[in-house]
N, C-alpha and C. Protein backbone atom coordinates (compact mmCIF):
# COMPACT_ATOMS: atom_id res chain seq x y z
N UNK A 1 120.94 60.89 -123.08
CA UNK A 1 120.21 61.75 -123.99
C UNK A 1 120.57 63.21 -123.70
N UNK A 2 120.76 63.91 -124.92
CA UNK A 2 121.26 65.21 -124.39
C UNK A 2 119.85 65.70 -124.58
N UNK A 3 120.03 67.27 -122.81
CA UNK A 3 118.51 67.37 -123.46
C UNK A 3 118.72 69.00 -123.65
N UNK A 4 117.88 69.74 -124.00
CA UNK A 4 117.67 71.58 -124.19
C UNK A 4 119.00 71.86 -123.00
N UNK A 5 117.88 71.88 -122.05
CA UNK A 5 118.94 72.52 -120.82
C UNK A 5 120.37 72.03 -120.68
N UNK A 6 120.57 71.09 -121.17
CA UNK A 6 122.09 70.39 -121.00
C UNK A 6 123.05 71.43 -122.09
N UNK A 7 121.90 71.56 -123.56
CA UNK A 7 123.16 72.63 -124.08
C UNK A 7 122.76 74.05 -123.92
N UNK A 8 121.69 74.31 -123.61
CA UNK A 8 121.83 75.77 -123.20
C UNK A 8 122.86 75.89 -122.05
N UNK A 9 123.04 75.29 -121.11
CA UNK A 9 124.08 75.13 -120.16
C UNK A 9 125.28 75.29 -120.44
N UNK A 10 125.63 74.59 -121.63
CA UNK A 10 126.78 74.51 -122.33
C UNK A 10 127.28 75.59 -122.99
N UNK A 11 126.10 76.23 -123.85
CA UNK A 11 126.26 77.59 -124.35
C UNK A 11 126.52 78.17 -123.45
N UNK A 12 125.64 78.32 -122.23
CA UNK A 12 126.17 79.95 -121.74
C UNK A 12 127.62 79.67 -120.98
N UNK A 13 128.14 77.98 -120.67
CA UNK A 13 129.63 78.33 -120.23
C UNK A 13 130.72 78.69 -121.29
N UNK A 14 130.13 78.59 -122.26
CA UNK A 14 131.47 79.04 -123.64
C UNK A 14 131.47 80.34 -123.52
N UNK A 15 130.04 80.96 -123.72
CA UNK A 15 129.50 82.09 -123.80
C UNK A 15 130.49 82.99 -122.85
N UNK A 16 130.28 82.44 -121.39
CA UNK A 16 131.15 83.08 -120.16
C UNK A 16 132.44 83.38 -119.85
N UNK A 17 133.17 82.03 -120.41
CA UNK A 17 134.61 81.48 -120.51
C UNK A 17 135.01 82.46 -121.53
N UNK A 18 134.53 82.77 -122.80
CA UNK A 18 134.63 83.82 -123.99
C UNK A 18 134.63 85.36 -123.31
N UNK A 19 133.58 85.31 -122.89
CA UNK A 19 133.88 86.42 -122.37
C UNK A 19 134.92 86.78 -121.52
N UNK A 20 134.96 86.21 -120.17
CA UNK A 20 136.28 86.30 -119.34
C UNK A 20 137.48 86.36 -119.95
N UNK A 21 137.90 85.57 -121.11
CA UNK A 21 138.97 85.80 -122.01
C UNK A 21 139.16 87.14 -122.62
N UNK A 22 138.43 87.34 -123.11
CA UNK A 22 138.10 88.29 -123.98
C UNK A 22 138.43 90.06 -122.79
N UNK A 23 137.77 90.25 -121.87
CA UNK A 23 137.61 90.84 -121.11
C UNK A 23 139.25 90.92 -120.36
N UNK A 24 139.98 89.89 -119.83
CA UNK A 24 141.25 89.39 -119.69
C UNK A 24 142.65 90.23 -120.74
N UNK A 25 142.03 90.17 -121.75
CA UNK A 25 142.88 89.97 -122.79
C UNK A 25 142.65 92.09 -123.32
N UNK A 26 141.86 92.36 -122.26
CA UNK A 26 141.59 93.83 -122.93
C UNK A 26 140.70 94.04 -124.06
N UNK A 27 140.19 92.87 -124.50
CA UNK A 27 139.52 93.48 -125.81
C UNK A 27 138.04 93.92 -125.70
N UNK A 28 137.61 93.80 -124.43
CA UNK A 28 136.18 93.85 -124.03
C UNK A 28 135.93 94.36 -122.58
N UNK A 29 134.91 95.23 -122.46
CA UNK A 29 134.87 96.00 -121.02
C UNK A 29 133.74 94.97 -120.21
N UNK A 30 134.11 94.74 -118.76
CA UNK A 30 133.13 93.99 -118.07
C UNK A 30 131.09 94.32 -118.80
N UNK A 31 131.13 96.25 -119.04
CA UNK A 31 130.02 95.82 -119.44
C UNK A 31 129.54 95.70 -120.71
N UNK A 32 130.14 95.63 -121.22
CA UNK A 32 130.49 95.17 -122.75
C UNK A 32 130.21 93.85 -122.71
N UNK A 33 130.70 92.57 -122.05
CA UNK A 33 130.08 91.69 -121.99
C UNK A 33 129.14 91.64 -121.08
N UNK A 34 128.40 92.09 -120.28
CA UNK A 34 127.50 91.88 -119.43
C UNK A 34 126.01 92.39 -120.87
N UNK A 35 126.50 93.21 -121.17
CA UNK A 35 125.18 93.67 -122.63
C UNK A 35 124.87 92.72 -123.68
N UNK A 36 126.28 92.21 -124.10
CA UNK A 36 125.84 90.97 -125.05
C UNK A 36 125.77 89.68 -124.55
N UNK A 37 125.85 89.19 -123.20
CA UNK A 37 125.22 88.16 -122.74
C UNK A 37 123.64 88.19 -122.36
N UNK A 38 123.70 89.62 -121.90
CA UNK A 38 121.76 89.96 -121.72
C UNK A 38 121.11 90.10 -123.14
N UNK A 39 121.89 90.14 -124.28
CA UNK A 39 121.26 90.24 -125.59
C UNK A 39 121.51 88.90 -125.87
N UNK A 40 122.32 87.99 -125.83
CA UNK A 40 122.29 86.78 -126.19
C UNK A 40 120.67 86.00 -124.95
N UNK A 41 120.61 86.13 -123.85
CA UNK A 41 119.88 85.63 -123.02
C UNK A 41 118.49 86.35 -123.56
N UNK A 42 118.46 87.09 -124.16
CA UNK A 42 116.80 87.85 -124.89
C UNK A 42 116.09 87.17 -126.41
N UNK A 43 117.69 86.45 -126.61
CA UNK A 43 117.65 85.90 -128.19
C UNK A 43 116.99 84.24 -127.44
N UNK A 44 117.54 83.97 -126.77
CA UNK A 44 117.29 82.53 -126.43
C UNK A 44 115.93 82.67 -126.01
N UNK A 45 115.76 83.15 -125.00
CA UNK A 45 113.87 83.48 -124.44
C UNK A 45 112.91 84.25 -125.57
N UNK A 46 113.54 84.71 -126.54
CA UNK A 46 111.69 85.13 -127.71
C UNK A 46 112.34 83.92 -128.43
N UNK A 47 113.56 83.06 -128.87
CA UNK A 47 113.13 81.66 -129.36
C UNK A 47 112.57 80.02 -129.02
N UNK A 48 112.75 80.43 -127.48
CA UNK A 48 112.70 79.63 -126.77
C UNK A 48 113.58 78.06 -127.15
N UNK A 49 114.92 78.16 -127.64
CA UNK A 49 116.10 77.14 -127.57
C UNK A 49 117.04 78.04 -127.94
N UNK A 50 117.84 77.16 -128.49
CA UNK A 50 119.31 77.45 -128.69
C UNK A 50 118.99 78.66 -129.05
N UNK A 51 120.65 79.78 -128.42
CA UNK A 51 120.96 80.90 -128.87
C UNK A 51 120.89 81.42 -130.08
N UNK A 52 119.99 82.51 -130.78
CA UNK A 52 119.85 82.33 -131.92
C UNK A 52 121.60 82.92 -132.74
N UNK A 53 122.47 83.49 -131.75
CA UNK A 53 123.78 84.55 -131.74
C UNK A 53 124.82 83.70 -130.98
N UNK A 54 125.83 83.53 -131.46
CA UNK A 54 126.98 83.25 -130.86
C UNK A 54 127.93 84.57 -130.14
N UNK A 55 127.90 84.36 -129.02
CA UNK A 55 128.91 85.78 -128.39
C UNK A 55 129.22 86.72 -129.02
N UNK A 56 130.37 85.35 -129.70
CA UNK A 56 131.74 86.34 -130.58
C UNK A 56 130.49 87.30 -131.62
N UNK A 57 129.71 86.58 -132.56
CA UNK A 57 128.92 87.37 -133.30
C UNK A 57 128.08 88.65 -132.57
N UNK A 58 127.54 88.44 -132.11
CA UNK A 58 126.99 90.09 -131.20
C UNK A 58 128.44 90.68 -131.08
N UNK A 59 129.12 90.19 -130.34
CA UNK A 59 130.33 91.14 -129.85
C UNK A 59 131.03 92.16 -131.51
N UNK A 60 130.93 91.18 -132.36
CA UNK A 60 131.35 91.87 -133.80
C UNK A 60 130.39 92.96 -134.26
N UNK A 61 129.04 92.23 -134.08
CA UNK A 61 127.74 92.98 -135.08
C UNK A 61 128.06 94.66 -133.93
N UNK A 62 128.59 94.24 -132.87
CA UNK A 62 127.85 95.58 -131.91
C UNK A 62 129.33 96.85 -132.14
N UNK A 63 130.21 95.97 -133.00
CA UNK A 63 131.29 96.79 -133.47
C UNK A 63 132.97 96.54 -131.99
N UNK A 64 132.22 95.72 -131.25
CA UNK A 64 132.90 95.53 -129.71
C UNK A 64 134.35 95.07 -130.00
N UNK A 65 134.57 93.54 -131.11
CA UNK A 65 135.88 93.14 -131.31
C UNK A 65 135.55 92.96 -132.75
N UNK A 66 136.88 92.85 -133.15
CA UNK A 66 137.01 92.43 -134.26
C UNK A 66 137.03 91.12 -134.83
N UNK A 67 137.62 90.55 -135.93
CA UNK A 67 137.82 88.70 -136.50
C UNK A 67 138.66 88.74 -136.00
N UNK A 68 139.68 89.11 -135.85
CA UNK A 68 140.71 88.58 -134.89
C UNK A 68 140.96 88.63 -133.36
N UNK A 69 140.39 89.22 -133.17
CA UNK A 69 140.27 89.12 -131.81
C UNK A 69 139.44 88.25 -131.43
N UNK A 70 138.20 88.00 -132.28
CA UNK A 70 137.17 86.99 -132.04
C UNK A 70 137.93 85.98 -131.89
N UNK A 71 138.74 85.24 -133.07
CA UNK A 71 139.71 84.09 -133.28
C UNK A 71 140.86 83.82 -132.36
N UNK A 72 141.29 84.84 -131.74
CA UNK A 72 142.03 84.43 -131.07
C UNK A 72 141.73 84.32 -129.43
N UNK A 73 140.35 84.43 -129.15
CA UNK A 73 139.36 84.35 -128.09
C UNK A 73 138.93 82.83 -128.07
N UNK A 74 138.75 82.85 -129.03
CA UNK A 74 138.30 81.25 -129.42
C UNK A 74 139.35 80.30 -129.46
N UNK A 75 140.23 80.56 -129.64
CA UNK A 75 141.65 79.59 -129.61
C UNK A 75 141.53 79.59 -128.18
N UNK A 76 142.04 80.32 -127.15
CA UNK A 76 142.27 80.05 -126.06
C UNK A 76 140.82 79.72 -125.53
N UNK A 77 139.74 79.56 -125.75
CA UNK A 77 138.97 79.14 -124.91
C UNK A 77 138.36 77.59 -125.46
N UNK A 78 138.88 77.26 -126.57
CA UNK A 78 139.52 75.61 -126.74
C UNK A 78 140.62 75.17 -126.39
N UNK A 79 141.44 75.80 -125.95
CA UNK A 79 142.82 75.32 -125.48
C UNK A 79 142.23 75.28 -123.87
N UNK A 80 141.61 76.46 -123.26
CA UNK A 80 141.32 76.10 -121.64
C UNK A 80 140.29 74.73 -121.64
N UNK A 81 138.85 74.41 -122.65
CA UNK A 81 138.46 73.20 -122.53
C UNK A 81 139.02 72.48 -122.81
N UNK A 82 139.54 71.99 -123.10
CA UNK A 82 140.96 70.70 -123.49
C UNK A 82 141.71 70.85 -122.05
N UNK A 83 142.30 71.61 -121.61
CA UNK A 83 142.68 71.51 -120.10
C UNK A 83 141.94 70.83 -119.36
N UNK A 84 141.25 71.19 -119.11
CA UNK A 84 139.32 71.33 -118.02
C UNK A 84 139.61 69.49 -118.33
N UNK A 85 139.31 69.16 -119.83
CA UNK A 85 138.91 67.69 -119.76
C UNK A 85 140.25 66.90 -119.91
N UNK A 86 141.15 67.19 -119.35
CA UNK A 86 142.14 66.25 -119.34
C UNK A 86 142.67 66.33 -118.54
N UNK A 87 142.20 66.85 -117.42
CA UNK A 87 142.50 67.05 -115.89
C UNK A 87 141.62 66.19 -115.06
């Protein structure tokens, strides 16, 4: 049974992995993501479940990256889970 905590768990490792990429890749300053993970973690606690914001989305709304940069953040951080599980 999947339960809350199993995908909030899940969220915040995409969440993290996104970021580190992202941050990696120049398109984002350490506290640049450290702000929209504490704004994503403020969205989850006044709803109490799932994130009401996906990363990449704060990171856009806050003007931080762009769609393409979002997209190509997201490519490699499905290409590193696909590693992860076939290892």
């Amino acid at each position: 049974m999947i339960t809350k905590e199993i995908v909030e768990s899940q969220n915040l490792r995409t969440a993290l992995v996104f970021g580190e990429i992202a941050v990696k890749e120049g398109f984002l300053t350490p506290g640049q993501l450290d702000d929209a993970l504490a704004i994503q973690s403020n969205l989850i606690t006044i709803s109490n479940k799932m994130p009401l914001k996906r990363i990449g989305d704060i990171l856009f709304e806050k003007g931080w990256m762009n769609v393409e940069q979002i997209y190509r953040v997201q490519i490699a951080v499905f290409n590193q889970m696909c590693e992860v599980q076939a290892a």
